[in-house]
Every structure is written in structure tokens, then in C-alpha cells.
N, C-alpha and C. Protein backbone atom coordinates (compact mmCIF):
# COMPACT_ATOMS: atom_id res chain seq x y z
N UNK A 1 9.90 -5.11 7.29
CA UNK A 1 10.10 -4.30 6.11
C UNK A 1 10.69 -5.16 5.01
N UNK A 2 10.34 -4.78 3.71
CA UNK A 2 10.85 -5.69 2.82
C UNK A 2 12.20 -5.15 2.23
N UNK A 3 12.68 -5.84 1.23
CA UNK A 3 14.11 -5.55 1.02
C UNK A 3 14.12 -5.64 -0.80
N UNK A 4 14.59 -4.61 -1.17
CA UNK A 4 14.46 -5.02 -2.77
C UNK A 4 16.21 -5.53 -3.49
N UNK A 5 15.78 -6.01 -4.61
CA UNK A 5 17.28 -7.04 -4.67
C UNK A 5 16.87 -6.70 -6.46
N UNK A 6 17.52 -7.03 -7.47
CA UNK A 6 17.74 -7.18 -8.87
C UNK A 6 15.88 -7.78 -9.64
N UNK A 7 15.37 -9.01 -8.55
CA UNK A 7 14.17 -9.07 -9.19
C UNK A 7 12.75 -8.25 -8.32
N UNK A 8 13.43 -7.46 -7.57
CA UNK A 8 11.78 -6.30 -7.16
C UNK A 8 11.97 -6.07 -5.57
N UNK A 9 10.70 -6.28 -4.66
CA UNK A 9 11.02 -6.26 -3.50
C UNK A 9 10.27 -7.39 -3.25
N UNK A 10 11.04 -8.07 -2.33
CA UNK A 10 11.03 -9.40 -1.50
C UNK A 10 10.72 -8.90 0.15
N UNK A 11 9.88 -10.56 0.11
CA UNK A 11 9.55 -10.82 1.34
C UNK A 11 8.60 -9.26 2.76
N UNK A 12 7.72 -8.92 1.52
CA UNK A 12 7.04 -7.37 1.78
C UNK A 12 5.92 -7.77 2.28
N UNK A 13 5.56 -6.93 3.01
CA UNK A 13 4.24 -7.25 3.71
C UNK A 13 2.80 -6.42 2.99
N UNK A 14 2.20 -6.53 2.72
CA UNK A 14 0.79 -5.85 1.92
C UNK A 14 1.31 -4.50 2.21
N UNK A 15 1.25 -3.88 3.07
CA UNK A 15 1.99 -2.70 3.50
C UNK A 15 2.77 -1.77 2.85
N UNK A 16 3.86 -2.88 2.82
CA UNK A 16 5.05 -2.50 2.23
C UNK A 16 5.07 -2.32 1.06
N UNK A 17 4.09 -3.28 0.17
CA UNK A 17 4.04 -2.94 -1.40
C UNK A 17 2.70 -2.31 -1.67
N UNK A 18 2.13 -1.35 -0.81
CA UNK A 18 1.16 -0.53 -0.86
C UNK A 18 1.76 0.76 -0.84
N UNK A 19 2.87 0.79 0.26
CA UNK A 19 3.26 2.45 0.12
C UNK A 19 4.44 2.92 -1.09
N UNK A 20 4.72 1.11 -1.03
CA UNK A 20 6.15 1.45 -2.63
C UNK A 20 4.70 1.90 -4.01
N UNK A 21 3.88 1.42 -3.94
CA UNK A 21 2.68 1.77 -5.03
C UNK A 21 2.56 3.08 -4.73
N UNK A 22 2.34 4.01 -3.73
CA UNK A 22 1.95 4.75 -3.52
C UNK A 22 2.88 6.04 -3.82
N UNK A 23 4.52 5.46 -3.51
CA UNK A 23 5.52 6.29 -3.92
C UNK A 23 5.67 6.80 -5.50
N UNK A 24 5.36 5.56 -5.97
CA UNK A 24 5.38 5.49 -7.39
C UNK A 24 4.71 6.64 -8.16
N UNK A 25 2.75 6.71 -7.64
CA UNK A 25 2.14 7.21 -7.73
C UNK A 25 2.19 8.89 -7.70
N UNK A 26 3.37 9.09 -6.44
CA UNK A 26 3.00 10.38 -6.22
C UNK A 26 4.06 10.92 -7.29
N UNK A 27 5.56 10.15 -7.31
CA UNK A 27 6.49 10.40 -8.12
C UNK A 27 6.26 10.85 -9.96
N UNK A 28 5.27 9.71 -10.22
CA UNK A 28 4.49 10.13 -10.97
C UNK A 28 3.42 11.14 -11.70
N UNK A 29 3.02 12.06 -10.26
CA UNK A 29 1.91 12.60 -10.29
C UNK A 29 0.88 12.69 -10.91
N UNK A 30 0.25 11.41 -10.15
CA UNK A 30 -0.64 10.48 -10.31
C UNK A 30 -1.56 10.80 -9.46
N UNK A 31 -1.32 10.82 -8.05
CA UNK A 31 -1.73 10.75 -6.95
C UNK A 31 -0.85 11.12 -5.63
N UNK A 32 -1.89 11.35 -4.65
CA UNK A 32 -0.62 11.81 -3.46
C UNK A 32 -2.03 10.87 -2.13
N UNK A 33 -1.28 9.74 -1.93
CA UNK A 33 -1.86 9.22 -0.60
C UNK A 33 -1.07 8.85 0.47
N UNK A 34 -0.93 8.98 1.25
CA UNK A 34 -0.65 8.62 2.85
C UNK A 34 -0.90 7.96 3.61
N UNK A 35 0.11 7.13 4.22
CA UNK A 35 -0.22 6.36 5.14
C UNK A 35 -0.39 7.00 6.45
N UNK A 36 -1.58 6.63 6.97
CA UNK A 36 -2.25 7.47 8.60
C UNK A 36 -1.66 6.45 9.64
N UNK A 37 -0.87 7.05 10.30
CA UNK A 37 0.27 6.03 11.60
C UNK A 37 -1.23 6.02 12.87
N UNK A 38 -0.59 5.10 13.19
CA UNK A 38 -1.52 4.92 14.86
C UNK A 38 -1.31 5.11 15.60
N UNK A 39 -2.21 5.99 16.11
CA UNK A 39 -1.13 7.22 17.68
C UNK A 39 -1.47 6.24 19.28
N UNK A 40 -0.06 5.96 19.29
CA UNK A 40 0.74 5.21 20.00
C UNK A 40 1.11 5.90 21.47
N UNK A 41 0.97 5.96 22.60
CA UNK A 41 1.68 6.65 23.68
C UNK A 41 2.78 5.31 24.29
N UNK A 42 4.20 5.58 23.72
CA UNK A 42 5.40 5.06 24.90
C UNK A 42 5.00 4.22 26.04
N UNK A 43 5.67 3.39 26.50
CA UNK A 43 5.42 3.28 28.13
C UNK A 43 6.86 2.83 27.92
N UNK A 44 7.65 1.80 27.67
CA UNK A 44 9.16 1.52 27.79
C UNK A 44 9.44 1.73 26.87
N UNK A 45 10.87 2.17 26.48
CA UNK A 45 12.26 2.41 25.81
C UNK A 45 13.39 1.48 25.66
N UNK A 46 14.02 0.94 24.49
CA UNK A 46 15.17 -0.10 25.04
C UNK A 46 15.92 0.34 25.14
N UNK A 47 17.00 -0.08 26.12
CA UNK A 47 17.63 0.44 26.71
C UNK A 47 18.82 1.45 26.36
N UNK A 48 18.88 1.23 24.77
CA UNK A 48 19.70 2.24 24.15
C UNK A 48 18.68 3.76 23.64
N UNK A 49 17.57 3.25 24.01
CA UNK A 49 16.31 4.05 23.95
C UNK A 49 15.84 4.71 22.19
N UNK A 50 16.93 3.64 21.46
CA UNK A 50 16.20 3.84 20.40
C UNK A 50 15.04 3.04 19.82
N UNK A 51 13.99 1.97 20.09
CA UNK A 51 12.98 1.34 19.80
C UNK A 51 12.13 1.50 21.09
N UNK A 52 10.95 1.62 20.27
CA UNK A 52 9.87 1.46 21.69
C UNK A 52 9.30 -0.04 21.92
N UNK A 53 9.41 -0.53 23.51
CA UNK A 53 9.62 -1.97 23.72
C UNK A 53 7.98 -1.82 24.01
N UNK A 54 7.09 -1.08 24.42
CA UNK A 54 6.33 -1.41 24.89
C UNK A 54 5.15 -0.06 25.04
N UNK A 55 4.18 -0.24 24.40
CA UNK A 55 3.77 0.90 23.78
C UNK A 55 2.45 0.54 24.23
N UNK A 56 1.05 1.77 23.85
CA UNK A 56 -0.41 1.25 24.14
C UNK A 56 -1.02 1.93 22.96
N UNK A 57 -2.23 1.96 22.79
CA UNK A 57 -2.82 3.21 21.76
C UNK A 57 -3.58 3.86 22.16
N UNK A 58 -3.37 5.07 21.67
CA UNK A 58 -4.03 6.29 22.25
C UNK A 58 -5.63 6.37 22.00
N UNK A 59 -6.09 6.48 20.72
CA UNK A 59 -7.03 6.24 20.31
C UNK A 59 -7.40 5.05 19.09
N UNK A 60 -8.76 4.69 18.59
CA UNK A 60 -8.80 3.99 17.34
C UNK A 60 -8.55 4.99 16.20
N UNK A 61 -7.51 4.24 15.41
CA UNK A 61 -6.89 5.13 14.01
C UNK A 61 -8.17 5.07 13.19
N UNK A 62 -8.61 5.76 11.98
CA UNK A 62 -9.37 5.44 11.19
C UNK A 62 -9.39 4.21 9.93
N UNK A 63 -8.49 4.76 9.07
CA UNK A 63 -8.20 4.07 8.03
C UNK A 63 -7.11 4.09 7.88
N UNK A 64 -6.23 2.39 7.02
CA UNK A 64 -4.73 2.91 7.18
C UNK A 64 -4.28 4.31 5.72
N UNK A 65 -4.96 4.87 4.83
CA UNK A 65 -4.43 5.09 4.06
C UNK A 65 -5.47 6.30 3.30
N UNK A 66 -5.16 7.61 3.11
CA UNK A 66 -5.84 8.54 3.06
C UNK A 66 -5.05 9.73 1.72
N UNK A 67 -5.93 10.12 0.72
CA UNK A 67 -5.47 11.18 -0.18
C UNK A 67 -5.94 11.26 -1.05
N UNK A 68 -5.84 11.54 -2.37
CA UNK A 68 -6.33 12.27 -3.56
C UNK A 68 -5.49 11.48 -4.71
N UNK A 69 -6.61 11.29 -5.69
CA UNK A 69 -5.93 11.00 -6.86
C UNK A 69 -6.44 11.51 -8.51
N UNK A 70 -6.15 12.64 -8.60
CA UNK A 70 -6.36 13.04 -9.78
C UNK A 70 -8.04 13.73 -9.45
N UNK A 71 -7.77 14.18 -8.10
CA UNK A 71 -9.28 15.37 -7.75
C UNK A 71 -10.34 14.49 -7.25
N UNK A 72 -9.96 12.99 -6.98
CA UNK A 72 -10.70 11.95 -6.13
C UNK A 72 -10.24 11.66 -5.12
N UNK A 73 -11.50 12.80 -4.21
CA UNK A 73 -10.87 11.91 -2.18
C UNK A 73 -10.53 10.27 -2.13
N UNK A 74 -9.33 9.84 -1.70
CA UNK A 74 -10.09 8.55 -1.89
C UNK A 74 -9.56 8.29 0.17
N UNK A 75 -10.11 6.79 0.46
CA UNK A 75 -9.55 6.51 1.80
C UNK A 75 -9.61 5.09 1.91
N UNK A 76 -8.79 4.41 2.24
CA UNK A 76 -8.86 2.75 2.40
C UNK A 76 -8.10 2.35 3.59
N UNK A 77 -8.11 1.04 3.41
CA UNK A 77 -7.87 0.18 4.83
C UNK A 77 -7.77 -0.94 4.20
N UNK A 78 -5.97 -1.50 4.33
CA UNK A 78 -5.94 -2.83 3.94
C UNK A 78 -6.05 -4.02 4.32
N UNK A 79 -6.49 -5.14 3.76
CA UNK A 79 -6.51 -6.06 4.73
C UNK A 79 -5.98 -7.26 4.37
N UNK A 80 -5.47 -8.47 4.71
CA UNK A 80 -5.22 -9.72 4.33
C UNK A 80 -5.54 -10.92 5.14
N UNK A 81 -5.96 -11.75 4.57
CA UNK A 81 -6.32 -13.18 4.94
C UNK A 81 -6.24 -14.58 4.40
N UNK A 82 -5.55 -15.68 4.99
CA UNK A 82 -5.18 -16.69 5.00
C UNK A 82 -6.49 -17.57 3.90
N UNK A 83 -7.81 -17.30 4.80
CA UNK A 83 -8.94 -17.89 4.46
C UNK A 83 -9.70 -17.61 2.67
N UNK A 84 -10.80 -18.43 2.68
CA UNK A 84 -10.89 -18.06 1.04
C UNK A 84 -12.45 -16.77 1.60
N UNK A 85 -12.03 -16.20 2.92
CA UNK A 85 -13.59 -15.17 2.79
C UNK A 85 -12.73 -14.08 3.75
N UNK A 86 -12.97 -13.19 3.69
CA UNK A 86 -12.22 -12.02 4.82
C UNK A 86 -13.46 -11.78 6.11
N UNK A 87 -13.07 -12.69 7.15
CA UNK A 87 -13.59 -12.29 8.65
C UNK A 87 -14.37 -10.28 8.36
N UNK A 88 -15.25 -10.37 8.95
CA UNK A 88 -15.77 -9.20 9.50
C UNK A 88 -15.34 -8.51 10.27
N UNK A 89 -14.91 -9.33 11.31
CA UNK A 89 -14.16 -8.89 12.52
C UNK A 89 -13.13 -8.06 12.53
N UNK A 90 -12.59 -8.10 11.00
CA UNK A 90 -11.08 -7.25 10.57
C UNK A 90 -11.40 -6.19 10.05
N UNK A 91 -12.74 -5.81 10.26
CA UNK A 91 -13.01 -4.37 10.03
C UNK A 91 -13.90 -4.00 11.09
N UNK A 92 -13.85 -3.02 11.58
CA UNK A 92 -14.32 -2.39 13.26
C UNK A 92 -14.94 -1.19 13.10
N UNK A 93 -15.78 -0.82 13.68
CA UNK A 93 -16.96 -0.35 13.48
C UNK A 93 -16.79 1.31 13.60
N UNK A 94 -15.18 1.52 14.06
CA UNK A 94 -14.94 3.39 13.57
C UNK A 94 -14.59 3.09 12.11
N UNK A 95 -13.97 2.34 11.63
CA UNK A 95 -13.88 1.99 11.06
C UNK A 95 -15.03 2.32 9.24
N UNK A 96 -15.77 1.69 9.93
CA UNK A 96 -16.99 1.68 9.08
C UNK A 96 -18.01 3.30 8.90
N UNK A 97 -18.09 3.24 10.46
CA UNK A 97 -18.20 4.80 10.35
C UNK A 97 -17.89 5.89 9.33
N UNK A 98 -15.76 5.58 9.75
CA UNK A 98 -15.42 7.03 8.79
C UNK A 98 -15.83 7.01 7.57
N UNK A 99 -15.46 5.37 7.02
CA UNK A 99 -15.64 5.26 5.63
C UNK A 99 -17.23 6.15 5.02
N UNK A 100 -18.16 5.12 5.64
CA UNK A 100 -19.13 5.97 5.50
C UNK A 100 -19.49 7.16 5.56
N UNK A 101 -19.11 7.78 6.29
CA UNK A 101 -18.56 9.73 6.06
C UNK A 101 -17.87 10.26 5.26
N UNK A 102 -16.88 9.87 5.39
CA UNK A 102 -16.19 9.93 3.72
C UNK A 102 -16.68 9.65 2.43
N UNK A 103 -17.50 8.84 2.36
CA UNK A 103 -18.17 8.17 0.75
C UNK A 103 -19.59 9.54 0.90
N UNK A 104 -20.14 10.04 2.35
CA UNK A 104 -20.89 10.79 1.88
C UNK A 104 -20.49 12.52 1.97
N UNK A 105 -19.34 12.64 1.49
CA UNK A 105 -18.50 13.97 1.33
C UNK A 105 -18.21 13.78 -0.01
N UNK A 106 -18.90 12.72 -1.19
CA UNK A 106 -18.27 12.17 -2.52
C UNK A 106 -16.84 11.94 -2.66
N UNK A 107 -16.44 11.01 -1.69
CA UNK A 107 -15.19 9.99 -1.39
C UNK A 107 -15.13 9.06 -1.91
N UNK A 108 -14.06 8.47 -2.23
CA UNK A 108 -13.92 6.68 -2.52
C UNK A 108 -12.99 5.83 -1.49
N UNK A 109 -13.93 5.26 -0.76
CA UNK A 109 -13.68 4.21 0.26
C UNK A 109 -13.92 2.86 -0.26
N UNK A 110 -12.75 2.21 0.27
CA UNK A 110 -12.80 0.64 -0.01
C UNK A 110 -11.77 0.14 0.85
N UNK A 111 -12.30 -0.99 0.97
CA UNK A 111 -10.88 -2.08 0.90
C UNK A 111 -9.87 -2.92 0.30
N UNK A 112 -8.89 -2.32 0.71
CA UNK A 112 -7.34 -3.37 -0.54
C UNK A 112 -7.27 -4.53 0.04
N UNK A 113 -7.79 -5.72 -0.55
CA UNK A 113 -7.48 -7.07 0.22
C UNK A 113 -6.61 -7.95 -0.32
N UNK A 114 -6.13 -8.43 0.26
CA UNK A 114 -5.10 -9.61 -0.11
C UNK A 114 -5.49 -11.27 0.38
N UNK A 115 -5.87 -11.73 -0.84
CA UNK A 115 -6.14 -13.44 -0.15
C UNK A 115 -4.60 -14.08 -0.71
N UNK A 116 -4.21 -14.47 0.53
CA UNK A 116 -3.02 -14.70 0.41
C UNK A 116 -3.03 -16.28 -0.33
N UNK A 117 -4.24 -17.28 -0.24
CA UNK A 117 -4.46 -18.02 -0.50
C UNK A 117 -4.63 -18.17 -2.10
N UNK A 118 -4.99 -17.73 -2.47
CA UNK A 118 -5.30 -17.44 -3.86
C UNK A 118 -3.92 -16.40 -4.99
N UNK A 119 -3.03 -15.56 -3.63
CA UNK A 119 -2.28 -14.65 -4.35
C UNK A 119 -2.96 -13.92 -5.23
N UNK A 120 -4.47 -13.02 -4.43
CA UNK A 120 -4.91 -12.37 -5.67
C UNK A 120 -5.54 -11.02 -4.46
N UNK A 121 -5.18 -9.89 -5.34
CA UNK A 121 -5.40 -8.37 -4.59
C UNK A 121 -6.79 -8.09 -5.20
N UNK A 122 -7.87 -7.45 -4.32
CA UNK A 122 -9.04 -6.78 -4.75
C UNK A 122 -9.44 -5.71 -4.05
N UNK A 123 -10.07 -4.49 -5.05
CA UNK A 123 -10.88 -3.31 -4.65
C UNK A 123 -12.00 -3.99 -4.04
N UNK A 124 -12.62 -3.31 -2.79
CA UNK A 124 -13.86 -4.38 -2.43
C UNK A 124 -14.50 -2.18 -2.32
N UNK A 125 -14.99 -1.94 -2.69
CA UNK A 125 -16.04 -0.65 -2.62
C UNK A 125 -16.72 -0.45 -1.28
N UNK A 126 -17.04 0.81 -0.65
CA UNK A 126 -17.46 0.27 0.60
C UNK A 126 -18.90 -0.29 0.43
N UNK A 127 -19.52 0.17 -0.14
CA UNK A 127 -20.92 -0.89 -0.43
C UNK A 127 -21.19 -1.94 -0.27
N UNK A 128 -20.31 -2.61 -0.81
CA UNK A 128 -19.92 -4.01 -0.51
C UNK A 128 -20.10 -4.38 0.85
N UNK A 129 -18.63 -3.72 1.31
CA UNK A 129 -18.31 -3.72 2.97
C UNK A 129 -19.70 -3.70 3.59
N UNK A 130 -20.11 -2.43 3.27
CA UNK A 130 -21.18 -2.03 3.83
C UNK A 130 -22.05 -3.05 3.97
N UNK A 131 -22.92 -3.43 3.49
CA UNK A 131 -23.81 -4.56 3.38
C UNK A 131 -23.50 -6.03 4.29
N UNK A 132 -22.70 -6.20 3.93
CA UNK A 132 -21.97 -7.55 4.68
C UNK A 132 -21.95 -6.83 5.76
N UNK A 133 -21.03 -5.98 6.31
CA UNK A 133 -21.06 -5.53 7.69
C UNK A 133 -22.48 -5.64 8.46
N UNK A 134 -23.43 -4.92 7.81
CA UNK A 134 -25.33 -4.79 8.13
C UNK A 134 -25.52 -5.56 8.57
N UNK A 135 -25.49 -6.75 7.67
CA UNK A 135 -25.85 -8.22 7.65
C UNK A 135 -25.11 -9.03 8.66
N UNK A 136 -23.95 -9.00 9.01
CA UNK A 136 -23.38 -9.85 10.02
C UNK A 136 -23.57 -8.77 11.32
N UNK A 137 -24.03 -7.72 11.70
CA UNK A 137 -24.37 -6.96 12.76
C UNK A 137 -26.35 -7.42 13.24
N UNK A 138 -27.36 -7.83 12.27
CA UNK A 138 -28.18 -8.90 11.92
C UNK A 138 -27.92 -10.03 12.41
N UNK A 139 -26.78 -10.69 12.62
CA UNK A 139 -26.74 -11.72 12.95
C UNK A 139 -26.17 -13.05 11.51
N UNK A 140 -26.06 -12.35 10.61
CA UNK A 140 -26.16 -13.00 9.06
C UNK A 140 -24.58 -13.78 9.40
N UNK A 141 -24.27 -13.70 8.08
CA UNK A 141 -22.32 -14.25 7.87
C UNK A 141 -21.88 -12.91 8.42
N UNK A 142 -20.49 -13.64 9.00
CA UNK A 142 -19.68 -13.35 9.63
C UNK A 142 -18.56 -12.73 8.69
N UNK A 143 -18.45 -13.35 7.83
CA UNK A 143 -17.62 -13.10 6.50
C UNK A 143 -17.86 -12.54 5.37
N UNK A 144 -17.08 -12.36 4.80
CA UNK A 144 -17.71 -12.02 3.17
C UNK A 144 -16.42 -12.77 2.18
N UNK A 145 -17.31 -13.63 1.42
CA UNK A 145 -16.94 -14.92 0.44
C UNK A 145 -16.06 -14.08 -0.44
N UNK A 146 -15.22 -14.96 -0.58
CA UNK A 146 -14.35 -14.71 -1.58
C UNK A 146 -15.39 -14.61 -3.14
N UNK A 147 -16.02 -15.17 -3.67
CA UNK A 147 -17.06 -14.85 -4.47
C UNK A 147 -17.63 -13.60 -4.33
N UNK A 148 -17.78 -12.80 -3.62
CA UNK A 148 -17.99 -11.15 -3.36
C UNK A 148 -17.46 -10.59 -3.83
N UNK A 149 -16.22 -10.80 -4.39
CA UNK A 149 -14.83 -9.87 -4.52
C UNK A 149 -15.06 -10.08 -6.51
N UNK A 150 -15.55 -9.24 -6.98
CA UNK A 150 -15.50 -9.01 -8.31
C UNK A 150 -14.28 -9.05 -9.18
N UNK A 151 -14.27 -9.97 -10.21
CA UNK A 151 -13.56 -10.07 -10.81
C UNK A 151 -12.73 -8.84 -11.71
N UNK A 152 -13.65 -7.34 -12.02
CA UNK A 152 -13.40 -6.60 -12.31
C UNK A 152 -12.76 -5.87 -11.78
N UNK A 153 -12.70 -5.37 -10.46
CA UNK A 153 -11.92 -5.17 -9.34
C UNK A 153 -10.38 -5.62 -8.93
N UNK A 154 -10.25 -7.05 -9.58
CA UNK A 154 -9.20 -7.51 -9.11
C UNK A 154 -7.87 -6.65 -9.09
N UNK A 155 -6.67 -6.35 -8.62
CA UNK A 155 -5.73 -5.57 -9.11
C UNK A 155 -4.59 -6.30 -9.43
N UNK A 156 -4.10 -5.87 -10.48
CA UNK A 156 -2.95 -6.45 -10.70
C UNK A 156 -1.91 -6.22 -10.68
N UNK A 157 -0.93 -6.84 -10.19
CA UNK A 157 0.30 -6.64 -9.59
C UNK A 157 1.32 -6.90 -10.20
N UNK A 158 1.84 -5.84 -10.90
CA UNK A 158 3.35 -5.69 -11.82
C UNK A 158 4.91 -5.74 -11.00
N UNK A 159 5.59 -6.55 -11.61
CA UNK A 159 7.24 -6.80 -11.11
C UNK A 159 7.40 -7.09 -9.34
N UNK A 160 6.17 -7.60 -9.42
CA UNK A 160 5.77 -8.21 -7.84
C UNK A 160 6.55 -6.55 -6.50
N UNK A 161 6.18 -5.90 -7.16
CA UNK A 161 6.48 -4.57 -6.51
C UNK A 161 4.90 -3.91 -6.53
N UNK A 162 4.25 -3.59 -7.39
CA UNK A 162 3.41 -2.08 -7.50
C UNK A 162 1.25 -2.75 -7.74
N UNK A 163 1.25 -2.61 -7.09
CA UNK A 163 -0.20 -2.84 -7.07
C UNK A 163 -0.88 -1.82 -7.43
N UNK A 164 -1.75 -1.54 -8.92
CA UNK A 164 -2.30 -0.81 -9.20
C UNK A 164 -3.85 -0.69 -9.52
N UNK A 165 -4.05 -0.32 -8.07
CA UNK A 165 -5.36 -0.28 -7.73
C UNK A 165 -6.04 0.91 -8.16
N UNK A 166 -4.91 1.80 -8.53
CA UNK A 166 -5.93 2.94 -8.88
C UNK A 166 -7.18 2.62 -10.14
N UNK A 167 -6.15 1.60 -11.01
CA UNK A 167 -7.24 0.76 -12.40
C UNK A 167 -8.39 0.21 -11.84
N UNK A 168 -8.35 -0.27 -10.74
CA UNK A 168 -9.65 -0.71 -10.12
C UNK A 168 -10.48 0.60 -9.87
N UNK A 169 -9.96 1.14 -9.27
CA UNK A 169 -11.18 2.39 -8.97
C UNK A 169 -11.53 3.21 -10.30
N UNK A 170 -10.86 3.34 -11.01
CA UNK A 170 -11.45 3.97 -12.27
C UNK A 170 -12.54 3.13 -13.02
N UNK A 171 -12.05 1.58 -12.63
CA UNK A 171 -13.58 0.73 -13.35
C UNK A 171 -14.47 0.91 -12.71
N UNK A 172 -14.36 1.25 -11.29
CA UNK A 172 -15.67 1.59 -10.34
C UNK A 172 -15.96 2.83 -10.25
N UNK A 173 -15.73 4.17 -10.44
CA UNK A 173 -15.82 5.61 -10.89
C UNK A 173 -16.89 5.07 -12.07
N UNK A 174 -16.06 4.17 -13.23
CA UNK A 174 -17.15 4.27 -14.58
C UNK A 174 -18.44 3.34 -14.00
N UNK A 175 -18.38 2.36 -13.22
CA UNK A 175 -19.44 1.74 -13.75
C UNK A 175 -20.47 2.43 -12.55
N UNK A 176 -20.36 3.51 -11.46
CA UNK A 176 -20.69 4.19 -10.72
C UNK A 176 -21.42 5.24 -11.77
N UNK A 177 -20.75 5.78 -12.50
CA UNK A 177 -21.26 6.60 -13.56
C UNK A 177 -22.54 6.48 -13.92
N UNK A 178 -23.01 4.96 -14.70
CA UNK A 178 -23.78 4.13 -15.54
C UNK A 178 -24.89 4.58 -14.90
């Protein structure tokens, strides 16, 4: 968990400055999204039995992050990577599914990515996803290039706290429009 101090919040994990965005958002009423937990069944307790030492999962979660923003379903799943292309592999095939069910209920599914390499956040649409996924299930790339990731999309990230991705999806709402 990250820790906030005089210049923002430090040492946060994509996560962490996804749901402080998200607080913001709802505080705002802006939006109301949620983070979807991963149902977890126990197996050990420590011994003061307040942390779980040792846990399994019950089922595959869908997406990490699910709600509405201003009368738009939306649903995402974040991701981050070291590399200059985001592995395929980091998206799994319920995964792909829901999204795709969701986008055809007139949803907005995407992915929030983080190239940590670059220090740069992007809307990736599931279309996108979509395609690349096709294609590396084909046998194609395995990845999808950092060159995929539209410059218009990019999100930008204020007081190294608040990622506002919702600006990304409104450029993709309009140019969806067109």
C-alpha cells in the first residue's frame, strides 16, 4: 500500500493510484467504480489470526475494476509491464470473454496499462485487445507493441496521485461516435 506525505502518494502500486483516482471520482460525482476483490477461500491463519498466511482461489475473478461514469457501463483490468510491449499472457481468456460481453451490452472495456519503462499510462480499448488476443491465439505475436498504444489515449497523471483516464475514454466515446 502506498503512503501519502506533503508531495502526493509515494511508492503506490498501479492499484493504489487507480482506486485513489477512483475515490476522487466518486467524491466528485463523476463516477462511481469499484474495485472487484478475488474470491479467495482461507486455508491458514497467523497465528494471531489476523492475516491470511495461506489462501487459494475460488474461482477466476473477471476484471479488476467495474462501474458507471456519467450513464457509461464501463469495466477494466489493469495491467503493468517492465517491457516496451505488454505480454498477452497477462490477459486470460475469462478475461476476454467478459470484456467482450460487456462491450456487447454497450459497455466500455479496456485496459489501464502502465509501461513502467517509459512511465507512461494508456487506455488500450478492447478492440485493440481484442485483435492482438485473435492474432496471438493464430499463432501471430505474443505481445502487443508498445506502438499499439495510441498516443491519444495516453493518460495523464496529475500530482503523481490521480490518473485520469476517464479523458481517455471520452476521446474514445468521440472518436467511436465519428
Amino acid at each position: 500500500m502506498g503512503y501519502w506525505n506533503a508531495r502526493g502518494l509515494r511508492g503506490s502500486s498501479l492499484e493504489d493510484i487507480i482506486n485513489f483516482t477512483n475515490d476522487v471520482y466518486r467524491q466528485k460525482g463523476i463516477a462511481v467504480l469499484q474495485k472487484i476483490p478475488t474470491p479467495i477461500t482461507p486455508v491458514e491463519l497467523s497465528k494471531d489470526g489476523g492475516r491470511i498466511t495461506l489462501a487459494y482461489f475460488d474461482k477466476q475473478s473477471t476484471v479488476d475494476y467495474i462501474g458507471v461514469a456519467q450513464g457509461v457501463p464501463i469495466c477494466f483490468d489493469a495491467k503493468e509491464t517492465g517491457l516496451k510491449s505488454l505480454p498477452i499472457q497477462n490477459v486470460h481468456e475469462h478475461q476476454i470473454e467478459f470484456m467482450n460481453e460487456f462491450q456487447n451490452q454497450n459497455g466500455v472495456a479496456f485496459l489501464l496499462v502502465h509501461f513502467s519503462h517509459y512511465n507512461e499510462y494508456f487506455f488500450l480499448p478492447f478492440e485493440v485487445l481484442n485483435k492482438y488476443y485473435i492474432e496471438s491465439k493464430k499463432g501471430g505475436r505474443k505481445s502487443i507493441p508498445y506502438s499499439a498504444f495510441e498516443k491519444q489515449y495516453e493518460i495523464e497523471q496529475k500530482n503523481s496521485t490521480i490518473l485520469n483516464y476517464l479523458q481517455a475514454i471520452n476521446v474514445y466515446l468521440h472518436n467511436k461516435d465519428k
